[in-house]
Protein backbone atom coordinates (compact mmCIF):
# COMPACT_ATOMS: atom_id res chain seq x y z
CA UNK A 1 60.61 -6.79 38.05
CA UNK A 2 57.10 -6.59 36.91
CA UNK A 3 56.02 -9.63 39.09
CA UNK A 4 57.87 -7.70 42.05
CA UNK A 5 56.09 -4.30 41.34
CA UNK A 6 52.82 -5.94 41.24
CA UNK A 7 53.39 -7.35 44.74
CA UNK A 8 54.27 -4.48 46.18
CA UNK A 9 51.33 -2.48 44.70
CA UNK A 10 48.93 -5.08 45.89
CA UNK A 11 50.59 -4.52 49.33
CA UNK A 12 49.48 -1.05 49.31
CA UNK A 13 46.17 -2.09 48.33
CA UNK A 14 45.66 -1.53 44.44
CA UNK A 15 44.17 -4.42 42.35
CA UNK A 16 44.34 -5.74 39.31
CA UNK A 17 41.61 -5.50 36.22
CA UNK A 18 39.08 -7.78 37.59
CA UNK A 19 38.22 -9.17 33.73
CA UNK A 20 42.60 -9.68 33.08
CA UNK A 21 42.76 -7.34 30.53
CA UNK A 22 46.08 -7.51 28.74
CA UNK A 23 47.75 -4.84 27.30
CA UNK A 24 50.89 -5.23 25.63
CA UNK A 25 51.93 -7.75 27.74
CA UNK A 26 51.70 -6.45 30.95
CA UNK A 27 48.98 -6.74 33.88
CA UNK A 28 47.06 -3.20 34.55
CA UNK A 29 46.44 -2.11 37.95
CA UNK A 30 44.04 0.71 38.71
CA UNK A 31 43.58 2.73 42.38
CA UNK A 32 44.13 1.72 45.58
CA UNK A 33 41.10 -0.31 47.55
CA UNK A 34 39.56 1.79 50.38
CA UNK A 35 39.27 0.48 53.56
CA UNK A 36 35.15 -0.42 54.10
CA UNK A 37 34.45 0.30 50.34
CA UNK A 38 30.95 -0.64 48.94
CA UNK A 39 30.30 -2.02 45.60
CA UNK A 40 29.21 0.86 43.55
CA UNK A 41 27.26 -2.15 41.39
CA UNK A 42 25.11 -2.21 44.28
CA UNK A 43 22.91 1.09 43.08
CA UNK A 44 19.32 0.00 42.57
CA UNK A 45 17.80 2.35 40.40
CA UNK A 46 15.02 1.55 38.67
CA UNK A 47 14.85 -1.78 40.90
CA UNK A 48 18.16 -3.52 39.07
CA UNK A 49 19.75 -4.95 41.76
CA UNK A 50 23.86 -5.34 41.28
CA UNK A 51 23.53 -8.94 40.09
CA UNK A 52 21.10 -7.91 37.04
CA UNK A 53 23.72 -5.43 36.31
CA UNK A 54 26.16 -8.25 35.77
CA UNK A 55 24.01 -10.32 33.73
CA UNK A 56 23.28 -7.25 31.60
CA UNK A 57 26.57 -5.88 31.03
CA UNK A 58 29.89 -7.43 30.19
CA UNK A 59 32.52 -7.81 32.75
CA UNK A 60 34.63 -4.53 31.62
CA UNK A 61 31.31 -2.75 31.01
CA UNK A 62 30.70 -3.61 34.60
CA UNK A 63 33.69 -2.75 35.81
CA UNK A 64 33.81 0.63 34.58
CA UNK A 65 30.51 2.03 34.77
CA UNK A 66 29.26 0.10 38.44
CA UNK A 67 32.81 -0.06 39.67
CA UNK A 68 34.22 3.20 38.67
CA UNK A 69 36.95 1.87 36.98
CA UNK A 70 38.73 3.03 33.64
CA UNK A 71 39.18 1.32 30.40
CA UNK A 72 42.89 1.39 28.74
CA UNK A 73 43.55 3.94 26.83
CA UNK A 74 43.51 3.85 22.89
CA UNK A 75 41.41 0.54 23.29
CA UNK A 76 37.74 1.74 23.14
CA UNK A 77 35.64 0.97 20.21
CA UNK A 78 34.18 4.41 20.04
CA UNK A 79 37.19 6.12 20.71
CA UNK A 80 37.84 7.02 16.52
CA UNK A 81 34.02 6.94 15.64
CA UNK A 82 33.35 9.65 13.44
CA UNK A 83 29.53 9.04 12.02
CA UNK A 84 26.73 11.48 13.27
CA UNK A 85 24.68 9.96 15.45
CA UNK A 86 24.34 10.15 19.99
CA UNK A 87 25.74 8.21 21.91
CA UNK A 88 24.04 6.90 24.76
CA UNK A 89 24.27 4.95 28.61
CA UNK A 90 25.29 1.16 28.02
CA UNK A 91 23.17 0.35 31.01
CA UNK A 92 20.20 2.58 30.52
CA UNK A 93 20.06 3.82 26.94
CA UNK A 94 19.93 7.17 28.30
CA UNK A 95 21.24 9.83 25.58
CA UNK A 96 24.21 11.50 26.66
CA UNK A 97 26.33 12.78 24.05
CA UNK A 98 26.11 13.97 20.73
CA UNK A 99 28.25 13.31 17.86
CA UNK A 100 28.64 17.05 17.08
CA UNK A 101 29.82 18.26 19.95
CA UNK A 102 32.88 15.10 19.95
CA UNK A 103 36.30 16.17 19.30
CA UNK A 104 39.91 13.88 19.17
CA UNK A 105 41.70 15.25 22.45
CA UNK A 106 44.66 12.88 21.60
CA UNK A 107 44.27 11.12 25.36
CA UNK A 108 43.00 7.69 24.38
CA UNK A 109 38.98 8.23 25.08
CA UNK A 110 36.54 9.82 23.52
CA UNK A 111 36.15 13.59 24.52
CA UNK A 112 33.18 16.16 23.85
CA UNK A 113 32.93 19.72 24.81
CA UNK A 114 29.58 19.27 26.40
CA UNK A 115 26.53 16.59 27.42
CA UNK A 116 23.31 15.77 25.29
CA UNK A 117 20.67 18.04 26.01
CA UNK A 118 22.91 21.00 27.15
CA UNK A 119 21.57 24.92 26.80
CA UNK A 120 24.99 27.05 27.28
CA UNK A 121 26.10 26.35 30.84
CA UNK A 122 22.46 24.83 31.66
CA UNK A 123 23.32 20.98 31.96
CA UNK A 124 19.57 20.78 33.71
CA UNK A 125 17.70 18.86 31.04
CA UNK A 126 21.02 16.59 29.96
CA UNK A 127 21.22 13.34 31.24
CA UNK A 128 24.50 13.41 33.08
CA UNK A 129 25.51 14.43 36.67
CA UNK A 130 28.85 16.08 37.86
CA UNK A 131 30.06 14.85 41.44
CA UNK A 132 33.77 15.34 43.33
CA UNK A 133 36.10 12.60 42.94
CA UNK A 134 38.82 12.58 45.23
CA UNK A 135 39.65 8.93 44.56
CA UNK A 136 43.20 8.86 43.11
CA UNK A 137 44.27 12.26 45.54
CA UNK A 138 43.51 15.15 43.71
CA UNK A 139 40.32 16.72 42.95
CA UNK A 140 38.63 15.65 39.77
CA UNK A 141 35.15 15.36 38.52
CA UNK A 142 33.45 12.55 37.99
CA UNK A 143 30.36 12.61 35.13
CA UNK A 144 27.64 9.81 35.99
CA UNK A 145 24.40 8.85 34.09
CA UNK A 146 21.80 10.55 36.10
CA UNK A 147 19.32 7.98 35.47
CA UNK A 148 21.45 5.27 36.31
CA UNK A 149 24.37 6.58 38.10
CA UNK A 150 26.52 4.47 35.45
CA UNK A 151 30.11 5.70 35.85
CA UNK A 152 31.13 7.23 32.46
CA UNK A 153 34.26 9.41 33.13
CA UNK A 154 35.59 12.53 34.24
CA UNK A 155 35.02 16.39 33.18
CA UNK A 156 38.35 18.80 32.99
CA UNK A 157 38.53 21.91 32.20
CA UNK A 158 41.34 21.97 29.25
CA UNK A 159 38.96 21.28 26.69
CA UNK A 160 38.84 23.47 23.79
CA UNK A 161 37.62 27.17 23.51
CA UNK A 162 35.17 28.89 23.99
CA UNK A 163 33.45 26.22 26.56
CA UNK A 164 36.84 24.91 27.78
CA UNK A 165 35.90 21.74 29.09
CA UNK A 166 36.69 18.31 28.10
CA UNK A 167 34.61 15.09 28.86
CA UNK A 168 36.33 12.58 28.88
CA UNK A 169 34.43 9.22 28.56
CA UNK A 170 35.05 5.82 29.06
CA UNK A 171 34.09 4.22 25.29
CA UNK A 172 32.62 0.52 27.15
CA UNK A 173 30.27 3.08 29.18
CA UNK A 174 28.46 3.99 25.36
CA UNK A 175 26.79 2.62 22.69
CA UNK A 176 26.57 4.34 19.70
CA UNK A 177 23.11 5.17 17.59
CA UNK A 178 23.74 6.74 14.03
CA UNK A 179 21.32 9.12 12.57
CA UNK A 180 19.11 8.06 10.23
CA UNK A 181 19.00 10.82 8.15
């Protein structure tokens, strides 16, 4: 059955995990391929091309930050961190969120009411971008390193009060830097 399913859905044009992930047993497929779609790995900021990005990062790393993809849920590292610190752009180093303003959202990544570097609604000197994603047919918003344009996750807004709005971040898109103090 699963064999058959998969078939069909590559059909249609979805694909599998390009690094096999596993998880339970069973193959993962995420979104349908578009027609004429361009390797997001191929952004060249700071003048990385896309192959440096795969020597830097690790093929799920790569996947989900130059490829937009999404890490299984309940499988990040990061996910049940609890130790002050920020945590910061896997392909830049860029800081992005801070420890304080993380909070367990029960949906299998880690979630924070707002980015690094945020002044009420004033997301100006924070290191993250907001941009439409219409990728999967209904209107989200994707959250991207605006140094690197790293894919982290998506922003929704059934966080908790009073901002309201949940990030909610792909764990293989951060690393994690305790404070010192």
């Amino acid at each position: 059955m699963a064999r058959l399913l998969l078939q069909g859905l590559s059909r249609l044009g979805w694909r599998e995990l390009p690094f096999g992930a596993v998880h339970r047993g069973a193959r993962v497929c995420l979104g349908p391929r578009r027609a004429g779609h361009q390797d997001v790995g191929s952004f060249k900021k700071h003048g990385e091309p896309a192959t440096d990005w795969k020597k830097k990062l690790t093929p799920e790393q790569y996947y989900v930050t130059r490829e937009k993809g999404t890490e299984l849920p309940f499988s990040g590292d990061l996910l049940n961190n609890t130790e002050s610190g920020i945590y910061h752009c896997v392909c830049c180093d860029s800081p992005l969120f801070s420890s304080e303003k993380k909070f367990c959202s029960g949906t299998g990544w880690p979630s924070f009411t707002e980015a690094y570097g945020t002044s009420g609604s004033d997301e100006s000197k924070s290191n993250i971008l907001r941009r439409p994603d219409y990728s999967l047919g209904s209107a989200r918003v994707e959250v991207v390193c605006k140094q690197c344009e790293a894919h982290l996750g998506h922003v929704f807004p059934d966080g908790p009060e009073p901002i309201g709005q949940r990030f909610c971040i792909n764990s293989v898109a951060l690393t994690f830097k305790p404070n010192l103090n």
